[in-house]
Protein backbone atom coordinates (compact mmCIF):
# COMPACT_ATOMS: atom_id res chain seq x y z
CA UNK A 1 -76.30 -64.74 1.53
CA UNK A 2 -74.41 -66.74 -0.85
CA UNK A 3 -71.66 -69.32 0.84
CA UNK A 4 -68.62 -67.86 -0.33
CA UNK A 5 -69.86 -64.32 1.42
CA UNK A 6 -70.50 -66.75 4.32
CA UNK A 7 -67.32 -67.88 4.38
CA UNK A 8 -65.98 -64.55 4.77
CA UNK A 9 -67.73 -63.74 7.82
CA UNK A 10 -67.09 -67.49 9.56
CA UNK A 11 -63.29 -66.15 9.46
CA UNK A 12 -64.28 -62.56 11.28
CA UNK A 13 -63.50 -63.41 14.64
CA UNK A 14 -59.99 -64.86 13.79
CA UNK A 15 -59.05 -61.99 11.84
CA UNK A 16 -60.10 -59.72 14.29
CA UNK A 17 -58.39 -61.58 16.96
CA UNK A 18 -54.63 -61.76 14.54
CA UNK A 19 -55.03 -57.82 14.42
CA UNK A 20 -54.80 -57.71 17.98
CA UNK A 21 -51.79 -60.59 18.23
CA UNK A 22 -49.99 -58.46 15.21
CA UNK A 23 -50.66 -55.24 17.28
CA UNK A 24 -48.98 -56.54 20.70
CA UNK A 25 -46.26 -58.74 19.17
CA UNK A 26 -45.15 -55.69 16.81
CA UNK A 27 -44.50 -53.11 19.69
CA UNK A 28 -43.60 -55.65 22.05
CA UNK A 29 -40.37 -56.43 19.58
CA UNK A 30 -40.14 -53.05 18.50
CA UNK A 31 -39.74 -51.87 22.16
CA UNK A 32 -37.45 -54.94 22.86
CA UNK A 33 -35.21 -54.49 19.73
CA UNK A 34 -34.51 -50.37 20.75
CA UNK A 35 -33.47 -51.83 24.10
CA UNK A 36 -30.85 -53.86 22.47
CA UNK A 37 -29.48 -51.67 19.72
CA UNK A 38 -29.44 -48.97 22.66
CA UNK A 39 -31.93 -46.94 20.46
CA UNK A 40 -33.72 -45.08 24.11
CA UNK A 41 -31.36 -44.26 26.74
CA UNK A 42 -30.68 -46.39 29.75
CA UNK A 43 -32.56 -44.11 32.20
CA UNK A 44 -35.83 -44.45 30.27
CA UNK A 45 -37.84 -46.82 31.65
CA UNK A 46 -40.92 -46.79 30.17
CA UNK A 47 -39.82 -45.13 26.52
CA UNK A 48 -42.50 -43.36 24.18
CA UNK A 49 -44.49 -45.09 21.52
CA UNK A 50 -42.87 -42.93 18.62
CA UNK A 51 -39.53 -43.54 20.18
CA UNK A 52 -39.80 -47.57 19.64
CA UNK A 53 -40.55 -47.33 15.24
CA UNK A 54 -38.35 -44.58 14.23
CA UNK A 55 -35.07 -45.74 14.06
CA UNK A 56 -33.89 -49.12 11.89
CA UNK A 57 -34.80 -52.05 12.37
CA UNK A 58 -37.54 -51.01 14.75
CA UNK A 59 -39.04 -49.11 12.07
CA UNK A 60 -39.37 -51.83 9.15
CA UNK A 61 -41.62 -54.01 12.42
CA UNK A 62 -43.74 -50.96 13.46
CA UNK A 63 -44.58 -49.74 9.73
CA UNK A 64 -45.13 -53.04 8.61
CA UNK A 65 -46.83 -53.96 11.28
CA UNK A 66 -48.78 -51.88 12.30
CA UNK A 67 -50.37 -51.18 8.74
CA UNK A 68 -51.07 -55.30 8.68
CA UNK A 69 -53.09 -54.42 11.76
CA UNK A 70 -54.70 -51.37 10.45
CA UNK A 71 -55.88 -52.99 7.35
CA UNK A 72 -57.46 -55.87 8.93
CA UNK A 73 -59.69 -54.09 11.40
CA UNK A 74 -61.05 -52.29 8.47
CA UNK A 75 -62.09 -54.93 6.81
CA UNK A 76 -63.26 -56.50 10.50
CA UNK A 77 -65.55 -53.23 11.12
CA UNK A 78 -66.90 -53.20 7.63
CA UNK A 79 -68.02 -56.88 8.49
CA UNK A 80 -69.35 -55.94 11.88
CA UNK A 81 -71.13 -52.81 10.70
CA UNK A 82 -72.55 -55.84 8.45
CA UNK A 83 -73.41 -57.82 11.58
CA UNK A 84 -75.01 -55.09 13.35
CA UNK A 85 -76.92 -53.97 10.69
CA UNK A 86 -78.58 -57.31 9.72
CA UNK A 87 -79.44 -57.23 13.45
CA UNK A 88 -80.28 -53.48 13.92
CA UNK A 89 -82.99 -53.52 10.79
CA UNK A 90 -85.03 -56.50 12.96
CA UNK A 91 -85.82 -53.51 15.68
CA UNK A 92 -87.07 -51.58 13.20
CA UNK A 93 -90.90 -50.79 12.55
CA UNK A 94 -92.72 -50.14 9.15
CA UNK A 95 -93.73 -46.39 10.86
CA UNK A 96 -90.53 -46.28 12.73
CA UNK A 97 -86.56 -47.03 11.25
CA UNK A 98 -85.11 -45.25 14.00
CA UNK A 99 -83.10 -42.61 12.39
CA UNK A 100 -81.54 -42.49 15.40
CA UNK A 101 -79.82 -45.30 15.70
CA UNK A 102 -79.22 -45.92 12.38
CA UNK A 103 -77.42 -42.53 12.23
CA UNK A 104 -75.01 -43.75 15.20
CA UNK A 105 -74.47 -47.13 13.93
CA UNK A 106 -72.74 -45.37 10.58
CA UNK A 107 -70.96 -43.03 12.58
CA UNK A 108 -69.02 -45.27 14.72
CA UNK A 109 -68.04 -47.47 11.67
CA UNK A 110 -66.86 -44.08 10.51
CA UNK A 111 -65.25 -43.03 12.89
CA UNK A 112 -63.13 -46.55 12.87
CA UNK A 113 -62.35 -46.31 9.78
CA UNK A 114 -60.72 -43.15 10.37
CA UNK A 115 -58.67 -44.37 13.38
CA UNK A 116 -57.64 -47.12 11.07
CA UNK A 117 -56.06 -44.90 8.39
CA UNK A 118 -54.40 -42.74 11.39
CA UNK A 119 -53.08 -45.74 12.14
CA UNK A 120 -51.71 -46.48 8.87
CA UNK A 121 -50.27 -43.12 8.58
CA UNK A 122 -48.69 -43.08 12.34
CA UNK A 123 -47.03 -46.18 11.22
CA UNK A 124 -45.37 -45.01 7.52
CA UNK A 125 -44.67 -41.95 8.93
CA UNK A 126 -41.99 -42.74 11.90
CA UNK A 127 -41.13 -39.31 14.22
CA UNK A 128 -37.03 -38.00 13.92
CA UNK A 129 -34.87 -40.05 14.99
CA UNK A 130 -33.80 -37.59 17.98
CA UNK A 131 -37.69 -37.13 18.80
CA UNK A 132 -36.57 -37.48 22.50
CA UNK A 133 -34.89 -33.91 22.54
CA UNK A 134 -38.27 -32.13 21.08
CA UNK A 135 -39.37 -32.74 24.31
CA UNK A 136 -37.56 -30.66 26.06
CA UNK A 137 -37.51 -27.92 23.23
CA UNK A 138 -33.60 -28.28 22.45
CA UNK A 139 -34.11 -29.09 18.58
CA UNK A 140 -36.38 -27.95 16.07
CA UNK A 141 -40.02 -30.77 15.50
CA UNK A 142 -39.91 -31.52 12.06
CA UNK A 143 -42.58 -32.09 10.13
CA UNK A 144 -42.95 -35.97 9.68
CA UNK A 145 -42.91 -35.78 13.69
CA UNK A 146 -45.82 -33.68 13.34
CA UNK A 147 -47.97 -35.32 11.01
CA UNK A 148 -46.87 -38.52 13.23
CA UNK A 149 -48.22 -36.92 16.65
CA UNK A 150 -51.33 -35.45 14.47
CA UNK A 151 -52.16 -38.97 13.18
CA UNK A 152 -51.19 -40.62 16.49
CA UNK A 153 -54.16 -37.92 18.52
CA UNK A 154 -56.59 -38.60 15.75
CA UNK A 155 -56.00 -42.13 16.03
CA UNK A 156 -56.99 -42.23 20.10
CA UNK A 157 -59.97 -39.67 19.43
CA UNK A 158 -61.52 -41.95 16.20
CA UNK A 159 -61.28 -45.24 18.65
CA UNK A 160 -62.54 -43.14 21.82
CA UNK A 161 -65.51 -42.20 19.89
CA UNK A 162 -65.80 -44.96 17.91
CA UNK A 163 -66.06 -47.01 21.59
CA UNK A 164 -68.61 -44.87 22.90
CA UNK A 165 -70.67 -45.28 20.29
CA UNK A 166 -70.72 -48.68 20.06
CA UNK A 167 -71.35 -49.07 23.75
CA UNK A 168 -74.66 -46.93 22.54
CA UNK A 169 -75.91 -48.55 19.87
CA UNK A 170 -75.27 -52.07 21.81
CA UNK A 171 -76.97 -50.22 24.94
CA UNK A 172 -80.24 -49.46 22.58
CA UNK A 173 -81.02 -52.19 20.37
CA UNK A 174 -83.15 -54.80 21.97
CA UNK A 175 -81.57 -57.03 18.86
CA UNK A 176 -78.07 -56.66 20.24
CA UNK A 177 -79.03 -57.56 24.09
CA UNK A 178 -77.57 -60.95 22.94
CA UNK A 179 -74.40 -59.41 23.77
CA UNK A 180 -75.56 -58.05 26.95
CA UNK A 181 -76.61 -61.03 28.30
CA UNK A 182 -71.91 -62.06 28.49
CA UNK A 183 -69.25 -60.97 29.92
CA UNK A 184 -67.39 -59.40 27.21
CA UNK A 185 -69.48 -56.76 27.36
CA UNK A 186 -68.76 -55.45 30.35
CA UNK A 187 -65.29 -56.52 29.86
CA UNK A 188 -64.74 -54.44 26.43
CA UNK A 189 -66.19 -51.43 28.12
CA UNK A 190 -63.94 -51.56 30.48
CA UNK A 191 -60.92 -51.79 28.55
CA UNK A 192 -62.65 -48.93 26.65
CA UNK A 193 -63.06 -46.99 30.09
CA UNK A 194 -59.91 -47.21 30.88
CA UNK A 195 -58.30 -46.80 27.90
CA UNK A 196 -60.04 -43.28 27.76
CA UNK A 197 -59.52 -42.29 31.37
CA UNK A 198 -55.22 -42.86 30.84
CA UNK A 199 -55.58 -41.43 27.60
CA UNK A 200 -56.93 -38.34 29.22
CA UNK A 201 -54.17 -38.47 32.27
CA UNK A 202 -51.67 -38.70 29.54
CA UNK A 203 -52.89 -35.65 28.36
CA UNK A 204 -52.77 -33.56 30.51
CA UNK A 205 -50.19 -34.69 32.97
CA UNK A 206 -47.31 -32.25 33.05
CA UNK A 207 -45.15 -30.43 35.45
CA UNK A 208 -44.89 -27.41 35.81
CA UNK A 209 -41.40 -26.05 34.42
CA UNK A 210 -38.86 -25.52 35.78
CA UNK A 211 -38.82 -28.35 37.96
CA UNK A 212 -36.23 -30.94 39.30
CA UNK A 213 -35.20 -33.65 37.23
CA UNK A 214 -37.13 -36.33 39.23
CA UNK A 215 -40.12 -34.64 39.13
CA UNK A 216 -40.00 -34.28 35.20
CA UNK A 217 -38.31 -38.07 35.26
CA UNK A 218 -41.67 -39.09 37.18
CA UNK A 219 -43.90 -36.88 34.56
CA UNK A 220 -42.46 -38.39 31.84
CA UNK A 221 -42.75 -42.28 32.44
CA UNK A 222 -46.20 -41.68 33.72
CA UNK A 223 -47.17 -40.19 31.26
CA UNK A 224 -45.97 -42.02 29.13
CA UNK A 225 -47.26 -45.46 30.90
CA UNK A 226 -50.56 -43.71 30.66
CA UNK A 227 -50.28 -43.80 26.80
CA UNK A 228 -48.86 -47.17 26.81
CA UNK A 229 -51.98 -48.39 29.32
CA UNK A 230 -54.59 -46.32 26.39
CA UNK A 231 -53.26 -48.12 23.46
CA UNK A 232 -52.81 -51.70 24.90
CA UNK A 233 -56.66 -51.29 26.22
CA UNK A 234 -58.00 -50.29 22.64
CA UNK A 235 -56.44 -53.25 21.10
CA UNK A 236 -57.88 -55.51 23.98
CA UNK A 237 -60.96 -54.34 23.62
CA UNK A 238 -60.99 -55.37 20.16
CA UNK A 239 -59.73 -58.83 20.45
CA UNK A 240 -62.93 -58.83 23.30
CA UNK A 241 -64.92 -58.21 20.46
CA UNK A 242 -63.81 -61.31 18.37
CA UNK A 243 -65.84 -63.10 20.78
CA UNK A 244 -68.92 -61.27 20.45
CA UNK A 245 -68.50 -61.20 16.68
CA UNK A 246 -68.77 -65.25 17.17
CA UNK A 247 -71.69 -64.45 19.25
CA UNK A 248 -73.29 -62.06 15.95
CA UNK A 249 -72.46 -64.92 13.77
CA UNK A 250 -73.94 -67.91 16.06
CA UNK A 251 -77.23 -65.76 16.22
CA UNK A 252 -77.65 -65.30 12.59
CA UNK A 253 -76.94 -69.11 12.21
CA UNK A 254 -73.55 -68.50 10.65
CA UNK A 255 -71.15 -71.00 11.76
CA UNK A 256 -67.73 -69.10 12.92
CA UNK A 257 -64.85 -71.41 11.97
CA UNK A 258 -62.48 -70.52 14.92
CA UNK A 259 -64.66 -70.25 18.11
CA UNK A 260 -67.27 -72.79 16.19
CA UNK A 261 -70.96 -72.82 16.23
CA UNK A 262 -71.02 -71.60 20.29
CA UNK A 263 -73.50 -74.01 20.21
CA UNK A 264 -73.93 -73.39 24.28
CA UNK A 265 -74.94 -69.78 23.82
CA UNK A 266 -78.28 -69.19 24.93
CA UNK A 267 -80.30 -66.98 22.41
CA UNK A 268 -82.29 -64.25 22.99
CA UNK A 269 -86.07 -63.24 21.18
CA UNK A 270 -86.47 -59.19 21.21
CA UNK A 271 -88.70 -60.06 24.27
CA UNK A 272 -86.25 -61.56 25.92
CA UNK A 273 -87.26 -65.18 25.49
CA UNK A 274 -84.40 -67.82 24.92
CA UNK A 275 -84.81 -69.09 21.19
CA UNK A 276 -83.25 -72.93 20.36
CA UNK A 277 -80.86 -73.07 17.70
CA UNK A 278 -83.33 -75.07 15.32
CA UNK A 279 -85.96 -72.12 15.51
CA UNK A 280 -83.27 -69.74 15.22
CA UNK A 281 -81.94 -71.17 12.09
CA UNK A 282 -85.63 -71.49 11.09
CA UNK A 283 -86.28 -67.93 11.70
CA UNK A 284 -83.11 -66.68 9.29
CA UNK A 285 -83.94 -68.56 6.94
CA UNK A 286 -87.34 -67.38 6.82
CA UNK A 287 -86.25 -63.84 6.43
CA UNK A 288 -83.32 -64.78 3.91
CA UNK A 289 -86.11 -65.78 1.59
């Protein structure tokens, strides 16, 4: 690798970790700003996502926003498919390149990639403005509230898969056990497990109709919390992973500018054997040349 491509991948983890800071500061203040311009009404709690972007100013924050974020982790997951790749092709045998796993690796940068352009198009495309009475089926949905929803669903499928199968392909590469050997990993998964579990709840959490109004009240903000609690754990779960893309880079003997050269990180051999720095380095370079 040539330094300037070097460069690019010392500034992964801090890129990956803005997305995440972009992602929570932009619905934080969009969610904040429809309080104050009286955008949701007073009894609602805990308001919809689509509710927060689709009225101004809220909407200029969540568009731009949330596309800033979108574009960033697709340039972060083309760099980590990088990573893994680099470190996937060292379990690999001359009678054996594990179709397998090689197969799954490209389908959960895929699948990223399309929950990144959902993304995109969930932001430029807000829902109506009176979204809120769709609910309850006393105006007609238009159509950019469709293709909002449609983007939003593919959005939380293409991460829930994309999550899975990264928890896979880290579960079967003896390469990657570097990662299972910290914390983060069983702290992304569980973001990841419980971002799919209330995604699931939110899903399929509804009264029955008719019903009183505080039993569709309660529906609503838990429901709605639930979808809240999915999106928030997606987004931590990646900022988890701007730590173990320092770990990737420390490994191959790339020094990360932000978290630095983790220089306390114990390495790992495919037989499990702790490997110094100085042979590590060794080692890449060795298979560089």
């Amino acid at each position: 690798m040539g330094s300037p491509l070097l460069a690019v991948f010392s500034i992964l983890p801090i890129l990956n970790a803005a997305a995440c800071v972009i992602a929570g500061v932009s619905i934080a203040l969009c969610a904040f700003l429809s309080r104050v311009f009286s955008h949701i009404p007073d009894w609602m709690t805990i308001p919809p996502i689509m509710m927060i972007g689709n009225n101004v100013p809220e909407n200029v924050i969540y568009s731009g926003g949330l596309t800033v974020v979108a574009i960033l982790l697709m340039f972060c997951q083309c760099l980590m498919f990088l990573l893994r790749r680099a470190m996937l092709q060292r379990d690999w045998k001359p009678a054996d390149k594990n179709l397998t796993l090689r197969f799954i690796n490209v389908s959960e940068f895929s699948f990223s990639i399309v929950a990144c352009l959902a993304l995109i198009v969930q932001a430029v495309v807000p829902a109506q403005e009176n979204v809120l009475y769709t609910f309850y089926d006393f105006v007609t949905v238009e159509d950019n509230t469709i293709t909002h929803e449609t983007a939003a669903a593919c959005w939380w499928l293409g991460e829930a898969l994309h999550w899975i199968l990264n928890f896979i392909v880290e579960k079967r590469s003896l390469q990657l056990s570097i990662l299972r050997q910290r914390r983060s990993f069983c702290t992304k998964f569980g973001f990841v497990a419980l971002a799919i579990i209330a995604g699931i709840f939110g899903m399929f959490l509804k009264p029955k109709l008719p019903a009183p109004k505080s039993t569709v009240s309660f529906y609503f903000h838990t429901t709605h919390f639930c979808w809240w609690l999915s999106s928030v754990c997606f987004f931590l779960a990646y900022f988890v992973q701007s730590w173990q893309s320092a770990t990737l880079l420390d490994h191959l003997g790339i020094r990360s500018f932000v978290f630095g050269s983790l220089r306390s990180t114990k390495h790992f051999s495919a037989s499990g054997e702790p490997v110094v720095p100085d042979e590590l380095t060794r080692n890449v370079e060795e298979k560089v040349n």
